[in-house]
Each structure stands twice: as C-alpha cells, then as structure tokens.
PDB file of N, CA and C in Angstrom:
ATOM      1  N   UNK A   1      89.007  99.753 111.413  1.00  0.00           N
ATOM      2  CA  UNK A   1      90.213 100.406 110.950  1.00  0.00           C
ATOM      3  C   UNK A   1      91.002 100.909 112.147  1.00  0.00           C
ATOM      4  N   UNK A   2      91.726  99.822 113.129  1.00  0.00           N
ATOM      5  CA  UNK A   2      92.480 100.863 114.294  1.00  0.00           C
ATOM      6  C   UNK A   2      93.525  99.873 113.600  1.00  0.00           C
ATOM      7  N   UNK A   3      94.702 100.893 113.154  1.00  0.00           N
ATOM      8  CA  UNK A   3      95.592 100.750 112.121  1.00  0.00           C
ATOM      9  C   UNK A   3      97.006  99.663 113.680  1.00  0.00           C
ATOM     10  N   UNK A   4      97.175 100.262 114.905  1.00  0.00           N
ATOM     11  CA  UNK A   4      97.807  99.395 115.612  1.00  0.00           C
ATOM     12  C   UNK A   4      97.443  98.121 115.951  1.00  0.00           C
ATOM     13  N   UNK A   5      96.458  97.958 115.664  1.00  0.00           N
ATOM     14  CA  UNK A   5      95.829  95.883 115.986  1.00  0.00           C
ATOM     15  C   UNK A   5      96.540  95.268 115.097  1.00  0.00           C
ATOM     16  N   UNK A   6      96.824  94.181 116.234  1.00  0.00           N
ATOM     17  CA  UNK A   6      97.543  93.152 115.030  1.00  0.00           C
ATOM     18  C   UNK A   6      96.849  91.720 115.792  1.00  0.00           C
ATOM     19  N   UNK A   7      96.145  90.266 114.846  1.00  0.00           N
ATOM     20  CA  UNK A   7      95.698  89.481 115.856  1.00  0.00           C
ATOM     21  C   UNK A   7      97.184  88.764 115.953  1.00  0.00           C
ATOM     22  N   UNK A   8      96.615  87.416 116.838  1.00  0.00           N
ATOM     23  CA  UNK A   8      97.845  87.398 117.375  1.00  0.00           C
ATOM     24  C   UNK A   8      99.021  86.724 116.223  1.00  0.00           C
ATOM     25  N   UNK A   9     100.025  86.653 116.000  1.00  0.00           N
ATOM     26  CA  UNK A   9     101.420  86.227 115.589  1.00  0.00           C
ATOM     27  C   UNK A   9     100.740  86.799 114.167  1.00  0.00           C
ATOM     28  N   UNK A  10      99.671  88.060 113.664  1.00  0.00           N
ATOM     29  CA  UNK A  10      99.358  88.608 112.473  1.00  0.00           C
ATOM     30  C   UNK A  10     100.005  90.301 112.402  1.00  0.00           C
ATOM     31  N   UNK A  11      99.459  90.399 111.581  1.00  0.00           N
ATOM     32  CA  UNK A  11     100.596  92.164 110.905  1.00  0.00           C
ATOM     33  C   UNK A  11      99.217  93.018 111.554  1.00  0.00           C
ATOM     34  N   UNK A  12      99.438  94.268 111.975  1.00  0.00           N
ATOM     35  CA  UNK A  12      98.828  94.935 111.859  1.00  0.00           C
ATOM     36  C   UNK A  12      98.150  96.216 110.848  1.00  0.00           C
ATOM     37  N   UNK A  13      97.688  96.914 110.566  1.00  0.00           N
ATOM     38  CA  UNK A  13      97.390  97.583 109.661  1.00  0.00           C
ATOM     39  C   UNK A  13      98.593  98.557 109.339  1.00  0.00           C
ATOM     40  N   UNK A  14      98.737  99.043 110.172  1.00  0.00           N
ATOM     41  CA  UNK A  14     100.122 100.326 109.924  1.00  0.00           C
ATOM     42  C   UNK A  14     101.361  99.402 109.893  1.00  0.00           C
ATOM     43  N   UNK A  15     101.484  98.499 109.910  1.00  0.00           N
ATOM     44  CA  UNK A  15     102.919  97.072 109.583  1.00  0.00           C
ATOM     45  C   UNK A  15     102.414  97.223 107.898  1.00  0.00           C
ATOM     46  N   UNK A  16     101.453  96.814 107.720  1.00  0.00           N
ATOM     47  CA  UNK A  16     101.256  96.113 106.589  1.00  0.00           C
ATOM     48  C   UNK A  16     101.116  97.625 105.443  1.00  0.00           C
ATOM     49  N   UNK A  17     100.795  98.422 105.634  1.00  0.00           N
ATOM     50  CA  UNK A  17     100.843  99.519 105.149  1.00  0.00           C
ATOM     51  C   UNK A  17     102.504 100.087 105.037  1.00  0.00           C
ATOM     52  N   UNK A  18     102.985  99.957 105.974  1.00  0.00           N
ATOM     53  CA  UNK A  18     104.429 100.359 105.765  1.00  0.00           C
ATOM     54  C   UNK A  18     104.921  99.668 104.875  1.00  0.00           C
ATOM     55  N   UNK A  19     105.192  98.293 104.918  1.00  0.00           N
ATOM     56  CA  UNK A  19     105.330  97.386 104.093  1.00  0.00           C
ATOM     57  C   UNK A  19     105.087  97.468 102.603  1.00  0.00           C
ATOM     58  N   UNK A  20     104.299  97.822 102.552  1.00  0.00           N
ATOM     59  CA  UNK A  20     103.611  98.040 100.978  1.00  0.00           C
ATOM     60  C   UNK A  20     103.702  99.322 100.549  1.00  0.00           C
ATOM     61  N   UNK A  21     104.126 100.147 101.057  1.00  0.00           N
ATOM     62  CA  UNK A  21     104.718 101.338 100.526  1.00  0.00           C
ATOM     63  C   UNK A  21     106.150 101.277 100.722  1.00  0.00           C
ATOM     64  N   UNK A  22     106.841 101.135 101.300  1.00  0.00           N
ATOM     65  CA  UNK A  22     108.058 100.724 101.145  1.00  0.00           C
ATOM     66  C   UNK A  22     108.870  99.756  99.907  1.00  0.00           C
ATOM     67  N   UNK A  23     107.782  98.528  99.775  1.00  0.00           N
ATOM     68  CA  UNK A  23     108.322  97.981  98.618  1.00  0.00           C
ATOM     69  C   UNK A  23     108.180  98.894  97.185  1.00  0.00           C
ATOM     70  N   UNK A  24     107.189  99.284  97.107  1.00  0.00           N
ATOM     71  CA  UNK A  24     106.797 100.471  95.946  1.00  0.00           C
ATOM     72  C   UNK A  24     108.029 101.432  95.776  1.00  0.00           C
ATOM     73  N   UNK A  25     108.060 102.282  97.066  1.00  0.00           N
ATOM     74  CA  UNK A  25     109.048 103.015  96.811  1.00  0.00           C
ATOM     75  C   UNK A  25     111.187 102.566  96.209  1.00  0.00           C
ATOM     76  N   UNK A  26     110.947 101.300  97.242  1.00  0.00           N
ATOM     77  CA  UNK A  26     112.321 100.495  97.003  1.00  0.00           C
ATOM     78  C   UNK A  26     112.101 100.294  94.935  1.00  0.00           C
ATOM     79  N   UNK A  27     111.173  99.676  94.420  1.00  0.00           N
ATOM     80  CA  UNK A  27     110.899  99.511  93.191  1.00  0.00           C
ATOM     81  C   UNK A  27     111.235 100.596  92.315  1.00  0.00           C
ATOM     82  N   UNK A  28     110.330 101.742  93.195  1.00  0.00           N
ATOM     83  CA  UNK A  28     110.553 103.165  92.191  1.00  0.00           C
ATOM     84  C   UNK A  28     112.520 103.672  92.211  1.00  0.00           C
ATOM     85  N   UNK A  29     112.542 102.979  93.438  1.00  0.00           N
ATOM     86  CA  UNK A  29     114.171 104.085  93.588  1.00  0.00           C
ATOM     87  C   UNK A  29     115.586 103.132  92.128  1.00  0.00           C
ATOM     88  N   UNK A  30     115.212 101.794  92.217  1.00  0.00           N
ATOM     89  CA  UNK A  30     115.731 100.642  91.250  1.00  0.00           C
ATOM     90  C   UNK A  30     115.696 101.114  89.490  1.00  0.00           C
ATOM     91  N   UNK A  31     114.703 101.478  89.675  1.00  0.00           N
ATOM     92  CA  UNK A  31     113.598 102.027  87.957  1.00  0.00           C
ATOM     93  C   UNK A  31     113.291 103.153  88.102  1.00  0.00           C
ATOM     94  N   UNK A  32     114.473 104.318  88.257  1.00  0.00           N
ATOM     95  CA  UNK A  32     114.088 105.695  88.034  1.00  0.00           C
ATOM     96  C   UNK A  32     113.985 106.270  86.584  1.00  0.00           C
ATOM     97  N   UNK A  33     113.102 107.234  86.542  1.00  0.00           N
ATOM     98  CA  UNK A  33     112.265 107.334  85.275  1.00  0.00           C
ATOM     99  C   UNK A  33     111.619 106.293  84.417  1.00  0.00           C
ATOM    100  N   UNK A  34     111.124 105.323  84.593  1.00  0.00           N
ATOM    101  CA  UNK A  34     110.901 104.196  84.051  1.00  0.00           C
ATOM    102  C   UNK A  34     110.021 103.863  84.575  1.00  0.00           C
ATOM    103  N   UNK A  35     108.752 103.315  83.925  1.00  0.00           N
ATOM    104  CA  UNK A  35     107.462 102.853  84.121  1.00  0.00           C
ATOM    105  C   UNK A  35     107.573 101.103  84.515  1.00  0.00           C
ATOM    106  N   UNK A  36     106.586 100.915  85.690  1.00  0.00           N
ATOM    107  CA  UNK A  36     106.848  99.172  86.020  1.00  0.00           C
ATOM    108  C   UNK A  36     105.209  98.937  86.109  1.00  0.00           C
ATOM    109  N   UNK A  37     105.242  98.328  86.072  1.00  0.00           N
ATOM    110  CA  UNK A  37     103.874  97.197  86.545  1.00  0.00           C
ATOM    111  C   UNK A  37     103.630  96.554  87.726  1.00  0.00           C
ATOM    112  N   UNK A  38     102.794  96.680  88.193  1.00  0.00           N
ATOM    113  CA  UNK A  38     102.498  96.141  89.353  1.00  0.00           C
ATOM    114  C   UNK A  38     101.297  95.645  89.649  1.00  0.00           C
ATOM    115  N   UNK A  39     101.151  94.709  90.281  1.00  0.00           N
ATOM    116  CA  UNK A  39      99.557  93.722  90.177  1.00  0.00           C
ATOM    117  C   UNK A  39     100.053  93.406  91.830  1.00  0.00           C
ATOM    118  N   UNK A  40      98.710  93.914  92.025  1.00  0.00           N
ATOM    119  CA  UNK A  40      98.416  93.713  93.224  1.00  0.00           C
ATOM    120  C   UNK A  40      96.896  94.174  93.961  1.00  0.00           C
ATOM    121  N   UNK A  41      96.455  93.507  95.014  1.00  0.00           N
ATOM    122  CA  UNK A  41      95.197  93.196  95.464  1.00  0.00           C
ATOM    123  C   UNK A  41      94.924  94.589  96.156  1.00  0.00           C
ATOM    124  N   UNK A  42      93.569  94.478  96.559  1.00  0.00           N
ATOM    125  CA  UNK A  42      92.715  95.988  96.829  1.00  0.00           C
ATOM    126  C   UNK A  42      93.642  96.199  97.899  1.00  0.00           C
ATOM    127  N   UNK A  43      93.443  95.435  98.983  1.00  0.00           N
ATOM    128  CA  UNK A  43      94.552  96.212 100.000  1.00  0.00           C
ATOM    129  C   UNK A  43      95.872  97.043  99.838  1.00  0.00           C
ATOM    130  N   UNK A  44      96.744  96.366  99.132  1.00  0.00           N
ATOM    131  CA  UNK A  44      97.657  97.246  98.933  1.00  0.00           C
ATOM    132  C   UNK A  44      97.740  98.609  97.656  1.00  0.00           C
ATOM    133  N   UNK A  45      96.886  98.526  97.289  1.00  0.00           N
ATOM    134  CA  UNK A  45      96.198  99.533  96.712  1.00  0.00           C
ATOM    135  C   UNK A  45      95.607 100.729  97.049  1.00  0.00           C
ATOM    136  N   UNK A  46      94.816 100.485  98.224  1.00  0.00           N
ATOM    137  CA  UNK A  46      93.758 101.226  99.327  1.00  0.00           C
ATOM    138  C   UNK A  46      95.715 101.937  99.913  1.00  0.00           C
ATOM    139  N   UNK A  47      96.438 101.287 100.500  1.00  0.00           N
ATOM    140  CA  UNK A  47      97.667 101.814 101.281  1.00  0.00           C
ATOM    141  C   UNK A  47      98.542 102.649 100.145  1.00  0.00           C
ATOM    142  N   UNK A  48      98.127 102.321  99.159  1.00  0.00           N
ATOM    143  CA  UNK A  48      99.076 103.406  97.873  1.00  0.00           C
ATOM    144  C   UNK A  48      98.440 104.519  97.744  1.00  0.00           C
ATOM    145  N   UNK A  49      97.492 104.543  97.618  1.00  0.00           N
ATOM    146  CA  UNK A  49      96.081 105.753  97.644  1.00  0.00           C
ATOM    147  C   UNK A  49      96.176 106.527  98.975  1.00  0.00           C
ATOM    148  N   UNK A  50      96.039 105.998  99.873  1.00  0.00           N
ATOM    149  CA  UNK A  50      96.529 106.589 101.245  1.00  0.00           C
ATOM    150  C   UNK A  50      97.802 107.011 101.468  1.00  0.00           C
ATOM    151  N   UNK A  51      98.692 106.860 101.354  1.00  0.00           N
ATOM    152  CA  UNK A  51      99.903 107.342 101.273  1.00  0.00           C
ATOM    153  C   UNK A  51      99.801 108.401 100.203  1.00  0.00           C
ATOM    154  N   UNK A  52      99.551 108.399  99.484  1.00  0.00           N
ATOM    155  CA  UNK A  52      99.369 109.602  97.954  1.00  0.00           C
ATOM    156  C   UNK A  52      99.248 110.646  98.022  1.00  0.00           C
ATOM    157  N   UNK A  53      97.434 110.665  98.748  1.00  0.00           N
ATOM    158  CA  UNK A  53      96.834 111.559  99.127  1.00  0.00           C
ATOM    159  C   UNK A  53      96.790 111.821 100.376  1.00  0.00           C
ATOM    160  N   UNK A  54      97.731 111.686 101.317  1.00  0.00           N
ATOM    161  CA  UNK A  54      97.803 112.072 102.759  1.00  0.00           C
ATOM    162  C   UNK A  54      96.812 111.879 103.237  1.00  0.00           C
ATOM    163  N   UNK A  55      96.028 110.324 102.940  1.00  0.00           N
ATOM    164  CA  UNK A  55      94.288 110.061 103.570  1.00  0.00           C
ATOM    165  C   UNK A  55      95.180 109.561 105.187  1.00  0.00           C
ATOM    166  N   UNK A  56      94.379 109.433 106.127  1.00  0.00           N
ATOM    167  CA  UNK A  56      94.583 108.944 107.377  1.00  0.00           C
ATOM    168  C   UNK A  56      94.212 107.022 106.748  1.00  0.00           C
ATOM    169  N   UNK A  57      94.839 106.272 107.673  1.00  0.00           N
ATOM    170  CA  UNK A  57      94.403 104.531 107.567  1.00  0.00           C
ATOM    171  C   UNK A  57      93.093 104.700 108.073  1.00  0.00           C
ATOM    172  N   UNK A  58      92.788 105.442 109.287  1.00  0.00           N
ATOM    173  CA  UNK A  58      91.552 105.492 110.160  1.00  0.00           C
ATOM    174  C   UNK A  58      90.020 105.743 109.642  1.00  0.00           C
ATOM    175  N   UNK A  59      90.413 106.614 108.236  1.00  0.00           N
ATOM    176  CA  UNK A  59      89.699 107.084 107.674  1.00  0.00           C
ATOM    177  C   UNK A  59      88.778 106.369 107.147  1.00  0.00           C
ATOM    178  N   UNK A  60      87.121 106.154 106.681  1.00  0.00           N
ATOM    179  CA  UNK A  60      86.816 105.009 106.150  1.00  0.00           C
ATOM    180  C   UNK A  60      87.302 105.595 104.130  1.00  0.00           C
ATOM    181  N   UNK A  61      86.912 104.385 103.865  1.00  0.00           N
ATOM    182  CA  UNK A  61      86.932 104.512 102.263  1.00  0.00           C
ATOM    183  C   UNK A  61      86.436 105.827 101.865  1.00  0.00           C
ATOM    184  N   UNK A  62      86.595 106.304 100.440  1.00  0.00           N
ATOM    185  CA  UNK A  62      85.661 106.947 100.208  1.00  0.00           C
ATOM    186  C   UNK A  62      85.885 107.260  98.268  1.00  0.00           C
ATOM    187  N   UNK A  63      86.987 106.036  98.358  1.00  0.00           N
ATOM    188  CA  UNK A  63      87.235 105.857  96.825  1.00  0.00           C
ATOM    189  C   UNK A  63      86.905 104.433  96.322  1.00  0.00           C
ATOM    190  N   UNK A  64      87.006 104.692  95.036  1.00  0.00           N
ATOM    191  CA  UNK A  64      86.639 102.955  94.493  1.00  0.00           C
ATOM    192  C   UNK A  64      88.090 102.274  94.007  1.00  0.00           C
ATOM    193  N   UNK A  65      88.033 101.236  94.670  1.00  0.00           N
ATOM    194  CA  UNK A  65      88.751  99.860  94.230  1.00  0.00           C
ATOM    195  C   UNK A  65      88.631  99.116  93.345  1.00  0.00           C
ATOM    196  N   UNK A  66      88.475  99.146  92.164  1.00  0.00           N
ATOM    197  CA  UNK A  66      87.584  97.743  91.561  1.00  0.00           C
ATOM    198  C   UNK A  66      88.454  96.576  90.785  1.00  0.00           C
ATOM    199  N   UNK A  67      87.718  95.696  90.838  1.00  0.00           N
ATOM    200  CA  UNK A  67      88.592  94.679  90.500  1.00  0.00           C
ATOM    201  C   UNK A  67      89.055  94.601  88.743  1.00  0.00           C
ATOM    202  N   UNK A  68      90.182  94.114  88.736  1.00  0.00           N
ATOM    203  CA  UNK A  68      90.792  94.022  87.471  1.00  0.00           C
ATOM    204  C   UNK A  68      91.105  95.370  86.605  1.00  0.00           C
ATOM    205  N   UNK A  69      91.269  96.589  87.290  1.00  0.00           N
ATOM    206  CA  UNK A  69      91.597  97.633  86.540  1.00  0.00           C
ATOM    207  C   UNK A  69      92.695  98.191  87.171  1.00  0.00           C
ATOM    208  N   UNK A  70      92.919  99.399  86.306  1.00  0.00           N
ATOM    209  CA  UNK A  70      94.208 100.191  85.793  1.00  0.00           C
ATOM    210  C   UNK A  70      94.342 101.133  86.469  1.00  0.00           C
ATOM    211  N   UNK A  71      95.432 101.008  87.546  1.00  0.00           N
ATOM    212  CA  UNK A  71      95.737 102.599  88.239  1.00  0.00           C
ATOM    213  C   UNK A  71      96.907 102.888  88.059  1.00  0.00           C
ATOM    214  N   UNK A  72      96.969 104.691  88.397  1.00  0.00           N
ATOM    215  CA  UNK A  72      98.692 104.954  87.555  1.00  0.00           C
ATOM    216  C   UNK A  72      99.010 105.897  89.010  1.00  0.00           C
ATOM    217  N   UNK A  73     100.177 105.792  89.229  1.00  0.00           N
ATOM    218  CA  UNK A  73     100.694 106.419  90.241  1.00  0.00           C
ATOM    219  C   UNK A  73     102.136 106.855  89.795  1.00  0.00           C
ATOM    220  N   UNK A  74     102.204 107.827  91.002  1.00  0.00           N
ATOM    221  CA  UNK A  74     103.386 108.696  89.502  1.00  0.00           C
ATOM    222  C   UNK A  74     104.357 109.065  91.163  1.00  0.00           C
ATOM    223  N   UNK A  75     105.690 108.658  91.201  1.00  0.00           N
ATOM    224  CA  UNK A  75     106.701 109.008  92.028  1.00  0.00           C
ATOM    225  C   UNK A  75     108.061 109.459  91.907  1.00  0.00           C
ATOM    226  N   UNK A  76     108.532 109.605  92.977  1.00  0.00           N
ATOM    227  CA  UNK A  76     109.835 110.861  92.822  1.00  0.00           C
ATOM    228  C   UNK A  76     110.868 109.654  93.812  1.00  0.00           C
ATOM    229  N   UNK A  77     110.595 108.448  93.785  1.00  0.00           N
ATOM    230  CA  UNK A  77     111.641 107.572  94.633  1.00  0.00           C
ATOM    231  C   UNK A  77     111.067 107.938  96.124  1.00  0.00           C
ATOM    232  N   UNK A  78     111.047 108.882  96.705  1.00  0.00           N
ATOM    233  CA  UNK A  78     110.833 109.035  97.760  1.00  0.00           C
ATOM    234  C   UNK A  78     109.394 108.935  98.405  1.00  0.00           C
ATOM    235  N   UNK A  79     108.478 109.307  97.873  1.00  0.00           N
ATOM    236  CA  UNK A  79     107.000 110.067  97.887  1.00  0.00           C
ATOM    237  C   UNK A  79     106.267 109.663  96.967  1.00  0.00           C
ATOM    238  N   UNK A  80     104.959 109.125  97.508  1.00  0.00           N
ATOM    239  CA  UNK A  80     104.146 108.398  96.426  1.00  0.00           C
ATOM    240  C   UNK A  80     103.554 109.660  96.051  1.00  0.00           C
TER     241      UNK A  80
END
C-alpha cells in the first residue's frame, strides 16, 4: 500500500483513488437528492470507504468487501 507507486505507463494508488471518488462525487453533484446505483469492483469500493471514514490508503484493511453485495453511502455533492 505506498499509495505514490505507479508501475510503469500504470495509475498509481492515490491517481486511482482520486479518480474514483471524483467520479462518485461528479454523479452525486448531477442527481442531487436522488438515489443512483452503482456497481463497481472491491477496489473502488475500498477508496469510497476510505474517503468516508477519513481511513489513510496506507492503512491496511480492516473492513469487509464481499462480493456481490449491497453498500449505501450517503453524500452532500461534496463529501462522501
């Protein structure tokens, strides 16, 4: 988890994390008050959770991911 590595011509962790909270938020600001759907893989999941809860990237896990289920995240456009 050293969030500045990137291999070569690849994203690094804090790229790819920005990225994926950014689109979320761009989504939330489009569909204010309004519930959306979103399907998407553990990684960008793990970076929604982290952003949420002010976890560090560096940090190891210490929540569960699991496959094919239901998470709800609740935003203000700005702030996951």
């Amino acid at each position: 988890r050293v969030p500045d590595y990137a291999p070569p011509e690849g994203e690094s962790l804090l790229g790819f994390h920005e990225r994926a909270v950014e689109v979320v938020l761009a989504l939330s600001r489009r569909h204010p008050g309004e519930r959306i759907a979103l399907v998407a893989h553990g990684g960008v999941l793990d970076c929604l959770y982290r952003e949420a809860t002010g976890m560090t990237l560096e940090a190891p896990r210490q929540h569960e991911l699991l496959n094919a289920s239901v998470n709800r995240l609740r935003s203000d456009s700005t702030h996951l």
